[in-house]
N, C-alpha and C. Protein backbone atom coordinates (compact mmCIF):
# COMPACT_ATOMS: atom_id res chain seq x y z
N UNK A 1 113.95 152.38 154.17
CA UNK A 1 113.29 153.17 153.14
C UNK A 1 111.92 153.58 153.66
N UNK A 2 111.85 155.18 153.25
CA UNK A 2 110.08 155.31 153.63
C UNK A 2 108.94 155.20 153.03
N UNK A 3 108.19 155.03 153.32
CA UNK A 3 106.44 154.69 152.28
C UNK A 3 105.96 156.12 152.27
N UNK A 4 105.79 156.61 151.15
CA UNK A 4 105.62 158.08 150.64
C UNK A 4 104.43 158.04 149.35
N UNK A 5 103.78 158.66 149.35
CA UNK A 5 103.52 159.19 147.96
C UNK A 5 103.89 159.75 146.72
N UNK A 6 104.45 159.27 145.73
CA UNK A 6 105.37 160.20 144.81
C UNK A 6 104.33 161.20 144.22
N UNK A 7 105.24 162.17 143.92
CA UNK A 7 104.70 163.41 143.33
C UNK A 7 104.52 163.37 141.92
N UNK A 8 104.11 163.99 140.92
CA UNK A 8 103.74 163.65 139.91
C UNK A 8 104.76 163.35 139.37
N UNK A 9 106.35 164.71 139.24
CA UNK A 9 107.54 164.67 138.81
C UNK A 9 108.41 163.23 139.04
N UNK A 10 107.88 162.84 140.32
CA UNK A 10 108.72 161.62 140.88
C UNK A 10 107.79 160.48 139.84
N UNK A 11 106.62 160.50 139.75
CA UNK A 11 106.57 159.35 138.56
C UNK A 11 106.09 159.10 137.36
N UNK A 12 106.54 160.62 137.21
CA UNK A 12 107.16 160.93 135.86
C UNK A 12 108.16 160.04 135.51
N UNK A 13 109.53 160.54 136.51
CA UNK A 13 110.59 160.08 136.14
C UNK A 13 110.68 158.09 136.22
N UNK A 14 110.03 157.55 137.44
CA UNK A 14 109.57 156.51 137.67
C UNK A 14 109.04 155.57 136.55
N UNK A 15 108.10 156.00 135.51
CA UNK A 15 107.60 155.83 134.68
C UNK A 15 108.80 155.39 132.97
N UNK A 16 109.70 156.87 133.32
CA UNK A 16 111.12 157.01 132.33
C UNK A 16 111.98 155.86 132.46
N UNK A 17 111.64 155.48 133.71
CA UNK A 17 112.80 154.52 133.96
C UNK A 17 112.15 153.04 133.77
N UNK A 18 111.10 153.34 133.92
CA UNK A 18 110.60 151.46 133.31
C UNK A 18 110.10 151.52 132.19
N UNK A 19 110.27 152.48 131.32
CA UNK A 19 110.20 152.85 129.77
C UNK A 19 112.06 152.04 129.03
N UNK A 20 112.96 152.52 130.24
CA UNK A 20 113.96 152.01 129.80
C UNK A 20 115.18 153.41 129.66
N UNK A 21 114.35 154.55 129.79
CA UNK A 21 114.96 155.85 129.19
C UNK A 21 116.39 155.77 130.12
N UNK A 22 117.10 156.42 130.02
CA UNK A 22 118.58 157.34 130.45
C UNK A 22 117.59 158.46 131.14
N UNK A 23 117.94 158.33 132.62
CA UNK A 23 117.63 159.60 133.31
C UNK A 23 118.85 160.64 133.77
N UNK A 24 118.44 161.87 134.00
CA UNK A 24 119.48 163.01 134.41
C UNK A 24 118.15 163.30 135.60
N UNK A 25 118.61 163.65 136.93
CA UNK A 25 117.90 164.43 137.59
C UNK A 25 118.37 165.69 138.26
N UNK A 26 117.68 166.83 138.09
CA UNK A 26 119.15 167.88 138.79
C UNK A 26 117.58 168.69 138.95
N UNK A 27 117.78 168.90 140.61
CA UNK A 27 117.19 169.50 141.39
C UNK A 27 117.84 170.45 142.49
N UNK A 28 117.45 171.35 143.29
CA UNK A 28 117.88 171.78 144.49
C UNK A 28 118.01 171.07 145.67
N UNK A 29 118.89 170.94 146.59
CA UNK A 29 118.48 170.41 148.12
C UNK A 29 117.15 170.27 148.24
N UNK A 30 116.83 168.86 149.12
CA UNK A 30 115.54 168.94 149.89
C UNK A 30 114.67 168.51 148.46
N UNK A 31 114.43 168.68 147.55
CA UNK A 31 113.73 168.72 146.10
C UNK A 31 113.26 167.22 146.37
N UNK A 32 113.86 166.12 146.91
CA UNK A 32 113.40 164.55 146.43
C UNK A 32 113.85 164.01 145.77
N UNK A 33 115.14 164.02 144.97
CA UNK A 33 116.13 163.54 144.74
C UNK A 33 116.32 162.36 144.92
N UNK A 34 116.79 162.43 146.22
CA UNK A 34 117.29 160.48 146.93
C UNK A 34 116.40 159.86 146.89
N UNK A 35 114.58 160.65 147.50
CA UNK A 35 113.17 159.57 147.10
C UNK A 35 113.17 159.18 146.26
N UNK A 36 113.48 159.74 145.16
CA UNK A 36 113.07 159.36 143.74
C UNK A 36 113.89 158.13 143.42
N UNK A 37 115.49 158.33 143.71
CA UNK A 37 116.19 157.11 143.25
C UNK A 37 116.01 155.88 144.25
N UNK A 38 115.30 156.00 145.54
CA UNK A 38 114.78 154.63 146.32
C UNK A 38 113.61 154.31 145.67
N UNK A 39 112.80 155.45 144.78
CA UNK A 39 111.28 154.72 144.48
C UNK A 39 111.84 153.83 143.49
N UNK A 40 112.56 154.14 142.64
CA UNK A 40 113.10 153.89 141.33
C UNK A 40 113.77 152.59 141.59
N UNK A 41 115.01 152.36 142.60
CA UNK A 41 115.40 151.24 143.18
C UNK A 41 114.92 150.57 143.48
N UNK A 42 113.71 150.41 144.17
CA UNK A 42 112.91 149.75 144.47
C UNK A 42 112.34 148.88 143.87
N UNK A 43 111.71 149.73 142.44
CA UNK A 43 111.20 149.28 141.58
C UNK A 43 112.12 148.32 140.75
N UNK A 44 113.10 148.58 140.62
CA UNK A 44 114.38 147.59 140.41
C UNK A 44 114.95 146.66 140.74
N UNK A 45 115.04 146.58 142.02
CA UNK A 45 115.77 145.62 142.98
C UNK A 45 116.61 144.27 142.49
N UNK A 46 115.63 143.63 141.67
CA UNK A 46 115.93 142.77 141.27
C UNK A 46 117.10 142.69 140.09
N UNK A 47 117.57 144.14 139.86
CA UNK A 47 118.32 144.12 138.24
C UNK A 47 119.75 145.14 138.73
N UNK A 48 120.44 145.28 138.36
CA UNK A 48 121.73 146.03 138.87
C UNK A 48 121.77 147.37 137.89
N UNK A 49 122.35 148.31 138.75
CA UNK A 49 122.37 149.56 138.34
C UNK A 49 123.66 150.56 138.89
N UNK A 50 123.61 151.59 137.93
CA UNK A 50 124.43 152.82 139.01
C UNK A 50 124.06 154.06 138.62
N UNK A 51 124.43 154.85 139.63
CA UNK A 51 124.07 156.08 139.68
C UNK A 51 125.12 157.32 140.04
N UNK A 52 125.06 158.17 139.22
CA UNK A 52 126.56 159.63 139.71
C UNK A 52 126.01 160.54 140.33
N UNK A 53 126.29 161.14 141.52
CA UNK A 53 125.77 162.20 142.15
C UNK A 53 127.02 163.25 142.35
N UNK A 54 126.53 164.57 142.08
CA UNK A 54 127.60 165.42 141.66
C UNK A 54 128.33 165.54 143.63
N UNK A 55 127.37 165.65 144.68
CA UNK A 55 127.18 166.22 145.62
C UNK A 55 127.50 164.75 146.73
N UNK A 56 128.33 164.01 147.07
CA UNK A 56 127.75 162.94 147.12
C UNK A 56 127.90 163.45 149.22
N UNK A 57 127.76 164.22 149.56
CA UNK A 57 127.59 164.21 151.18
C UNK A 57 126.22 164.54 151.27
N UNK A 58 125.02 164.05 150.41
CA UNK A 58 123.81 164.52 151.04
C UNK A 58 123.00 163.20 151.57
N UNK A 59 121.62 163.07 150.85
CA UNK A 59 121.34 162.36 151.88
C UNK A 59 120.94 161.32 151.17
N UNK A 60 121.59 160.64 150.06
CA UNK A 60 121.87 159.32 149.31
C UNK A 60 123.13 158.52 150.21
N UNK A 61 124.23 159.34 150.82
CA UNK A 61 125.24 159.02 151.79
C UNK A 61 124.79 158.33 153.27
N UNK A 62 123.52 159.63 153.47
CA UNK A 62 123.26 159.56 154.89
C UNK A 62 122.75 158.13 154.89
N UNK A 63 121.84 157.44 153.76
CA UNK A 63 120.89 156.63 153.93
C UNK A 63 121.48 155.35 153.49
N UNK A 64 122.82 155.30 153.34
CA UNK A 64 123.98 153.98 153.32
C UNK A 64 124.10 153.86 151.54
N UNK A 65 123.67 154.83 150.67
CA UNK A 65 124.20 154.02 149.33
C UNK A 65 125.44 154.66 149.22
N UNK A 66 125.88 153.73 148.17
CA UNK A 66 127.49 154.50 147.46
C UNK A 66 127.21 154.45 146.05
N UNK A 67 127.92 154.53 145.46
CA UNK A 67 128.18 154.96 144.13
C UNK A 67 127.92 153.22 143.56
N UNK A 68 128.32 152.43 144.06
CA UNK A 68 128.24 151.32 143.60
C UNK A 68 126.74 150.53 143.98
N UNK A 69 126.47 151.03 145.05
CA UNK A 69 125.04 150.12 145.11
C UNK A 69 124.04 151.08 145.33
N UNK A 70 122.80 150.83 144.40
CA UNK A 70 121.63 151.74 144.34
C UNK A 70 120.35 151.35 145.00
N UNK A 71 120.22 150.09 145.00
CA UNK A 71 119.00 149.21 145.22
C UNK A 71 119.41 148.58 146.65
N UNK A 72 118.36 149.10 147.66
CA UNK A 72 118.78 148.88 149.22
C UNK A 72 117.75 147.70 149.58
């Protein structure tokens, strides 16, 4: 995983998710997408989760998750 700065949008959503909310994220390629669900995982680690990706050959694939495990 890389050490990044999130963008405001990224913790925005970051924020949604340790509020407890139901997230949807739908962006373009390249947008930050997969960052967002490692910042988010991250922030999780400790608790189990899943996640649906409509697209799944991008780069949530490349970076070893599946559908079943979110938190690396």
């Amino acid at each position: 995983m890389t050490t990044f700065s999130p963008t405001n949008e990224q913790q925005i959503a970051l924020a949604a998710a340790e509020a407890g909310e139901m997230l949807k994220i739908k962006a373009y390629a390249g947008a930050g997408k997969t960052s967002t669900l490692e910042l988010i995982a991250g922030r999780f680690a400790h608790r189990r989760g899943s996640y649906r990706a409509g697209e799944f050959g991008s780069g949530a694939a490349r970076r070893g998750h599946t559908a079943e495990r979110c938190a690396g």
